[in-house]
C-alpha atoms as a PDB file:
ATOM      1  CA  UNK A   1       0.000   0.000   0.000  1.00  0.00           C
ATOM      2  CA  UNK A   2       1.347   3.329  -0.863  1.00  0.00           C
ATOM      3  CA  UNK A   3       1.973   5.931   1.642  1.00  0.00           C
ATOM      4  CA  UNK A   4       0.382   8.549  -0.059  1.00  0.00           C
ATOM      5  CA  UNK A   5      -1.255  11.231   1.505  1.00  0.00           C
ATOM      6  CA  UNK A   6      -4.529  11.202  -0.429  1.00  0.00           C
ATOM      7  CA  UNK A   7      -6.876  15.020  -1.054  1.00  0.00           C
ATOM      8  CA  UNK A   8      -9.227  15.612   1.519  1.00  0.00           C
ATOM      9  CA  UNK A   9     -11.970  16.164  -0.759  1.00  0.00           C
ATOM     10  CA  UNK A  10     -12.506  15.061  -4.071  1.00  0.00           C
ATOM     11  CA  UNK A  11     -14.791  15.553  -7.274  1.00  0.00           C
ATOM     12  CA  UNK A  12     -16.441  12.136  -7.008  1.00  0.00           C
ATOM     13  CA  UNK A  13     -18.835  12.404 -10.127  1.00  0.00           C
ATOM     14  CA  UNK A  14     -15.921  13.139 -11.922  1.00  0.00           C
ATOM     15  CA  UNK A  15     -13.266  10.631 -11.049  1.00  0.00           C
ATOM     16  CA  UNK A  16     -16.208   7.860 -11.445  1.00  0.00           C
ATOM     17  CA  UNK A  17     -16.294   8.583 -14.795  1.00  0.00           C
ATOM     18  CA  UNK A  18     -12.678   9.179 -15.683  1.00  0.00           C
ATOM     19  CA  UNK A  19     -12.222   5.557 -14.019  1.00  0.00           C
ATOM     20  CA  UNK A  20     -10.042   6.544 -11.146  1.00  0.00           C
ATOM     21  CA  UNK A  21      -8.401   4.313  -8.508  1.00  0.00           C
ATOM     22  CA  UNK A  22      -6.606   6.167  -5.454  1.00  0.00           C
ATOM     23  CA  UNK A  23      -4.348   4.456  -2.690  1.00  0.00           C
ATOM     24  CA  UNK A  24      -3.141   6.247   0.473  1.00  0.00           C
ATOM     25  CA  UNK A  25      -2.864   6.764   3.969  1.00  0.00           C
ATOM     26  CA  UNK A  26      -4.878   9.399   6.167  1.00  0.00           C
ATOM     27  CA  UNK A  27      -3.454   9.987   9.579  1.00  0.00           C
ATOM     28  CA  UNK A  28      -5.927   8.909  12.190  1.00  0.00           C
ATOM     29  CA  UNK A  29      -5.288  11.887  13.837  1.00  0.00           C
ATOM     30  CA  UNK A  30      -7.286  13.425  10.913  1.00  0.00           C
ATOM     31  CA  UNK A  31     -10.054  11.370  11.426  1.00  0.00           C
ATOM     32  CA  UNK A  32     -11.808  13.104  14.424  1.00  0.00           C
ATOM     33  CA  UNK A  33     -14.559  11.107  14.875  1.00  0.00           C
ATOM     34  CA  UNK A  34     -12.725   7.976  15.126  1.00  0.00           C
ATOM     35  CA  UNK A  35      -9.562   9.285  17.220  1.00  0.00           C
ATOM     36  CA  UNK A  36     -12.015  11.270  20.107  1.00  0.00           C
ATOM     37  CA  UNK A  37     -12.599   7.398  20.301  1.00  0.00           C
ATOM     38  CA  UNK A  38      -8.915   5.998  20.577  1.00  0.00           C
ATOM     39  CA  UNK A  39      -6.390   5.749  23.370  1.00  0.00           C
ATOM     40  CA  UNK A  40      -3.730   6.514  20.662  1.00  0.00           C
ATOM     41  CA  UNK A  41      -3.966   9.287  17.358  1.00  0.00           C
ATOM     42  CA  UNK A  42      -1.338   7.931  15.522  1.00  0.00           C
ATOM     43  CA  UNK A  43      -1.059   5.809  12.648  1.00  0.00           C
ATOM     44  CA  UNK A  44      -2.386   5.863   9.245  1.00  0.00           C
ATOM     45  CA  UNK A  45      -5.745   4.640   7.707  1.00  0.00           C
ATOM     46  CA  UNK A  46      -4.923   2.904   4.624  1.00  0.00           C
ATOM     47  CA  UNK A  47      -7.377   3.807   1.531  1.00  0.00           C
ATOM     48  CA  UNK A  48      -7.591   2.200  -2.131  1.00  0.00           C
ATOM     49  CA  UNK A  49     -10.577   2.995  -3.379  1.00  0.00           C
ATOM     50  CA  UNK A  50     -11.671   2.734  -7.246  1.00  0.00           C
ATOM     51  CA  UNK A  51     -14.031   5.252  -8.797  1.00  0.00           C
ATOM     52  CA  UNK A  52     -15.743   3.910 -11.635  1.00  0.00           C
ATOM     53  CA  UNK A  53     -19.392   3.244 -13.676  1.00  0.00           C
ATOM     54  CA  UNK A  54     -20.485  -0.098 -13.656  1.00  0.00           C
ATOM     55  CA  UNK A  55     -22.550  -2.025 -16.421  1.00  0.00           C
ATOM     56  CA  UNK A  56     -25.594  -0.719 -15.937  1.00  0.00           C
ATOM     57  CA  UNK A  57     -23.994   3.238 -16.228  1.00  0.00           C
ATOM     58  CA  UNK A  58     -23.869   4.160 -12.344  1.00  0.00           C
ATOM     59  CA  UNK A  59     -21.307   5.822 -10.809  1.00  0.00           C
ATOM     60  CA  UNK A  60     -19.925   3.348  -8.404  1.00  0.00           C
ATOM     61  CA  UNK A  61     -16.671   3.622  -5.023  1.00  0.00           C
ATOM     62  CA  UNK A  62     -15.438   0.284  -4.589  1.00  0.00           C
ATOM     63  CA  UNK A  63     -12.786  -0.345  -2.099  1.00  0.00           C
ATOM     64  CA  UNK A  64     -11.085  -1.378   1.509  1.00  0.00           C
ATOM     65  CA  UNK A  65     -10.104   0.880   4.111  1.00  0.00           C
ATOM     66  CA  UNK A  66      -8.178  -0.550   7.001  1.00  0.00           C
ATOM     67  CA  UNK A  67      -6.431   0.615  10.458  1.00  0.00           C
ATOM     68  CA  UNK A  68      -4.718  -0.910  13.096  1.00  0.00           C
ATOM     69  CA  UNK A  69      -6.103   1.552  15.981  1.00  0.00           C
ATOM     70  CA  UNK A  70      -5.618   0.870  20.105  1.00  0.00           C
ATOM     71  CA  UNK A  71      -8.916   0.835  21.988  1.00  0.00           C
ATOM     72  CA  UNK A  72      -9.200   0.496  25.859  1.00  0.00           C
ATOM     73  CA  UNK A  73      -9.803  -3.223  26.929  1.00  0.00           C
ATOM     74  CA  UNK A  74     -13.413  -3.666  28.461  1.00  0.00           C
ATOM     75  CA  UNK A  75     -11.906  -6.294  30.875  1.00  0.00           C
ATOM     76  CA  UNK A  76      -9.044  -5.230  32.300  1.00  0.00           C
ATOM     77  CA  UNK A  77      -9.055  -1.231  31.256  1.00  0.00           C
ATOM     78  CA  UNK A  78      -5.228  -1.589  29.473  1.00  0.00           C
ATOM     79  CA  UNK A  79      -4.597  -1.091  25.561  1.00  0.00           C
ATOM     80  CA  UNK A  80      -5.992  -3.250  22.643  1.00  0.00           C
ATOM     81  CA  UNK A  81      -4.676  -3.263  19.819  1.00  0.00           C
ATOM     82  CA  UNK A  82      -7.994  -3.777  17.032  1.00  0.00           C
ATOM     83  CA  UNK A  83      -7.705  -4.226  13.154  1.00  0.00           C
ATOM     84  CA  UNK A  84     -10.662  -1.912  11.385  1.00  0.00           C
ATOM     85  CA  UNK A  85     -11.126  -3.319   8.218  1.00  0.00           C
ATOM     86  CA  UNK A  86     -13.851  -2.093   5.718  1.00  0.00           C
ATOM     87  CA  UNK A  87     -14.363  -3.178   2.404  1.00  0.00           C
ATOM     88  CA  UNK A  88     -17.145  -0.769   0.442  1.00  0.00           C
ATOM     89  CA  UNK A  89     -19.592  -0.635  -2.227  1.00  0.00           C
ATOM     90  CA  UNK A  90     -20.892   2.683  -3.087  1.00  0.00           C
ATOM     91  CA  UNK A  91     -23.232   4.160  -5.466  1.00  0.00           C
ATOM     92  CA  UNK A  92     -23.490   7.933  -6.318  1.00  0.00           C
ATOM     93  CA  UNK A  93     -26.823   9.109  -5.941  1.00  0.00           C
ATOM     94  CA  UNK A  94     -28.721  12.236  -6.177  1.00  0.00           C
ATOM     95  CA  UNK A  95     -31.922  11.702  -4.808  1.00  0.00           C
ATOM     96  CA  UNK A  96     -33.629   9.424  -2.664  1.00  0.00           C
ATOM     97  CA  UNK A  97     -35.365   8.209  -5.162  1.00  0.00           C
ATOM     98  CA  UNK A  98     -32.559   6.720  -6.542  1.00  0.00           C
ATOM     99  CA  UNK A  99     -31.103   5.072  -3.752  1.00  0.00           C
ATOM    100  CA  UNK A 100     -34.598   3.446  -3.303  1.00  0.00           C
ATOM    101  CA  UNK A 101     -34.194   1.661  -6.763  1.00  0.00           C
ATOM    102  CA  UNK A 102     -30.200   0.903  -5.758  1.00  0.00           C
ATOM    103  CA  UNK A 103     -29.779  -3.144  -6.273  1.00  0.00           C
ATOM    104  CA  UNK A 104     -28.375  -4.914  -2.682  1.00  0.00           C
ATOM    105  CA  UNK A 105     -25.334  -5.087  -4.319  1.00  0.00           C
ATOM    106  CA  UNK A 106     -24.609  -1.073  -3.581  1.00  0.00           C
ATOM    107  CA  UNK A 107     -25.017   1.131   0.125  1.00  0.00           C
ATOM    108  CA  UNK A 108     -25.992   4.715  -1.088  1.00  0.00           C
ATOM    109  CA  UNK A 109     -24.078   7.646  -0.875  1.00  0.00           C
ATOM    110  CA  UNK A 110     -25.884  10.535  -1.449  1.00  0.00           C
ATOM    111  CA  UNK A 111     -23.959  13.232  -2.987  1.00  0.00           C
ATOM    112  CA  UNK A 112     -24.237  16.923  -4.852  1.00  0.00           C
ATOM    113  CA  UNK A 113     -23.623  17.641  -8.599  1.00  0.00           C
ATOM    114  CA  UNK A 114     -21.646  20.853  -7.721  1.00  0.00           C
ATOM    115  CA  UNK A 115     -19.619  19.981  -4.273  1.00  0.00           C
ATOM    116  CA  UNK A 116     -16.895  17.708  -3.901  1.00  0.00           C
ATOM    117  CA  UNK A 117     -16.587  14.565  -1.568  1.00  0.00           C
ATOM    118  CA  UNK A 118     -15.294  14.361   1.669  1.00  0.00           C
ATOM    119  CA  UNK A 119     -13.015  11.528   1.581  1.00  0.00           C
ATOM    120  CA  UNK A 120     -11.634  12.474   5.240  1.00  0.00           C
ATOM    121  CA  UNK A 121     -15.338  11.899   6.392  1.00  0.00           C
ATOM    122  CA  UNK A 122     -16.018   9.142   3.865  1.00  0.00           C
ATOM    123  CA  UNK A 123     -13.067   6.973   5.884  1.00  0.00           C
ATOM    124  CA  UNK A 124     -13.848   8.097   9.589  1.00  0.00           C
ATOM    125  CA  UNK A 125     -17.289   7.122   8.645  1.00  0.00           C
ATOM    126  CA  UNK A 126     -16.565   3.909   7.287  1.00  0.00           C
ATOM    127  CA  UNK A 127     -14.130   3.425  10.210  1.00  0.00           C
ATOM    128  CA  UNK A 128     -16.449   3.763  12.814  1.00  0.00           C
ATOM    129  CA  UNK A 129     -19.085   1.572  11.624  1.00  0.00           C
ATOM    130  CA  UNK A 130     -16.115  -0.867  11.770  1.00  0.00           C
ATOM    131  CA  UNK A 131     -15.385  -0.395  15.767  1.00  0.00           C
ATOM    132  CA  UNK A 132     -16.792  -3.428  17.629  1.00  0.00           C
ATOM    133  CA  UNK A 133     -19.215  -2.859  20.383  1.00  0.00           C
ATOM    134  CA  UNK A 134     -17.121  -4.188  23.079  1.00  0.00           C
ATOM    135  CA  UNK A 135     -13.086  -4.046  22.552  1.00  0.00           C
ATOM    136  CA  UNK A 136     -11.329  -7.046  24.984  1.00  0.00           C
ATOM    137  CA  UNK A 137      -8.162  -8.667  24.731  1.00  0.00           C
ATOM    138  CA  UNK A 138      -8.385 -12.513  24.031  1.00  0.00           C
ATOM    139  CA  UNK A 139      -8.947 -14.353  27.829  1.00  0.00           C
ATOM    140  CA  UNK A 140      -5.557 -15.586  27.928  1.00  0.00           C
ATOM    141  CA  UNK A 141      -4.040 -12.183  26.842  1.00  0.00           C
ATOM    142  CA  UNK A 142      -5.871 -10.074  29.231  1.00  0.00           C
ATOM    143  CA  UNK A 143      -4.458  -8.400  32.275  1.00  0.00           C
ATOM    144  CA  UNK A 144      -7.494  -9.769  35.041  1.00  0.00           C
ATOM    145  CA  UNK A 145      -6.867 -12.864  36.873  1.00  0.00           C
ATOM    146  CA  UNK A 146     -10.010 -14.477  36.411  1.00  0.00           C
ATOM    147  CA  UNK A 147      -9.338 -17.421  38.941  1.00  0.00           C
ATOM    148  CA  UNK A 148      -7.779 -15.240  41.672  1.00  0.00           C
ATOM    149  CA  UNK A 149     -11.565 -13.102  41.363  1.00  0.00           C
ATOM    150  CA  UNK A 150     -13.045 -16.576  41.274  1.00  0.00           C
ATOM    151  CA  UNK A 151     -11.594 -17.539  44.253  1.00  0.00           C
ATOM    152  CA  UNK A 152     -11.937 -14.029  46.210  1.00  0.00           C
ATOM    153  CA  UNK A 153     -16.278 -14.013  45.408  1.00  0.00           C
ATOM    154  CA  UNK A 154     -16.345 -17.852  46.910  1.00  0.00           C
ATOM    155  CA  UNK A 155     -14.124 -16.912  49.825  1.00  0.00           C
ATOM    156  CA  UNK A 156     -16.412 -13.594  50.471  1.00  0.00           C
ATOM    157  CA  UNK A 157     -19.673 -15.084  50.024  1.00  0.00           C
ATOM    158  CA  UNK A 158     -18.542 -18.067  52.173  1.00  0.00           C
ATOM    159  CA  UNK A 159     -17.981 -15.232  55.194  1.00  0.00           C
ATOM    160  CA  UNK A 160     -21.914 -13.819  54.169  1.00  0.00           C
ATOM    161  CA  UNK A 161     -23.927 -15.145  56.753  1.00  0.00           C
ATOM    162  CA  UNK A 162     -27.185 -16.660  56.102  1.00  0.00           C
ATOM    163  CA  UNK A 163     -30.075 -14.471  56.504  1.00  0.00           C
ATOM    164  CA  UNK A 164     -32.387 -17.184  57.596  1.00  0.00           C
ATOM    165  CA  UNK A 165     -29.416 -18.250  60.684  1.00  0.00           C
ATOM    166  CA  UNK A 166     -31.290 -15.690  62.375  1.00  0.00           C
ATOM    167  CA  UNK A 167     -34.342 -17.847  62.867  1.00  0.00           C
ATOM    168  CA  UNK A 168     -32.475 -20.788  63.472  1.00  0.00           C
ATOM    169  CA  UNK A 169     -31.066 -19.160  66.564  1.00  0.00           C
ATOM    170  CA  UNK A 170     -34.714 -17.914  67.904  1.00  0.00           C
ATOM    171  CA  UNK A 171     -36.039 -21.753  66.912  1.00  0.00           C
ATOM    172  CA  UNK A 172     -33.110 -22.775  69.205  1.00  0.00           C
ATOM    173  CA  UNK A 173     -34.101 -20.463  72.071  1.00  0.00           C
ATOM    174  CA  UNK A 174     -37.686 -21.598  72.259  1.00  0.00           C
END
């Protein structure tokens, strides 16, 4: 993958029908939806994206954007390192009307005849959908001691006294 800085915005409409394919790097830093979200901004998202019309004449983005980003572990609270990977199929659309008649094959992406796309907010976007819902280091990788936590919960509920040795001791008194 080149490390190409790629244009923050482009003319969309126009590189789908010149047949374009671009390949580069955004700093994550860049991306400032996804890195409010990180424990570490640095690093690159890696883009290669192809603008082009497909058989049927629409203006089509296909492509993978991927990241190697470090999220906080929901276990143990220390760094995890997570692999974003996204791989995209785009139509250009105008209208809604038009994305309602889209095949499955293609998500819609709305767009403007006269202003240019944000590929900066095209990859955050496509980034975040990527983020899991819970980031955790594998079991055996993770910083908790699961067994001494184990052991700790049966020790302390083996100290609980029984809420019902109450009566025992009245039964014993009568």
């Amino acid at each position: 993958m080149s490390n190409v800085a790629l244009p923050v915005s482009v003319d969309a409409i126009k590189l789908a029908d010149q047949n374009i394919e671009l390949k580069g790097v955004f700093d994550i830093c860049r991306l400032e939806r996804l890195a409010s979200l990180l424990l570490d901004k640095s690093g690159t998202a890696s883009v290669d994206l192809r603008f082009f019309r497909d058989e049927m004449g629409l203006r089509v983005i296909k492509g993978t954007i991927s990241a190697q980003v470090l999220l906080e572990c929901q276990r143990c609270l220390e760094p995890v390192e997570v692999n974003l990977n996204s791989e995209m199929s785009l139509s250009l659309v105008f209208t809604d009307e038009q994305a309602k008649a889209l095949s499955k094959s293609y998500d819609a992406l709305m767009v403007s005849a006269n202003e240019d796309l944000s590929l900066l907010d095209l990859v955050d976007e496509e980034l975040l959908l990527c983020l899991p819902d819970y980031a955790y280091h594998e079991t055996d990788d993770c910083q908790i001691n699961y067994k001494k936590q184990d052991d700790d919960f049966q020790a302390a509920e083996a100290k609980k006294k029984n809420a019902f040795s109450v009566l025992s001791d009245l039964k014993l008194k009568t």
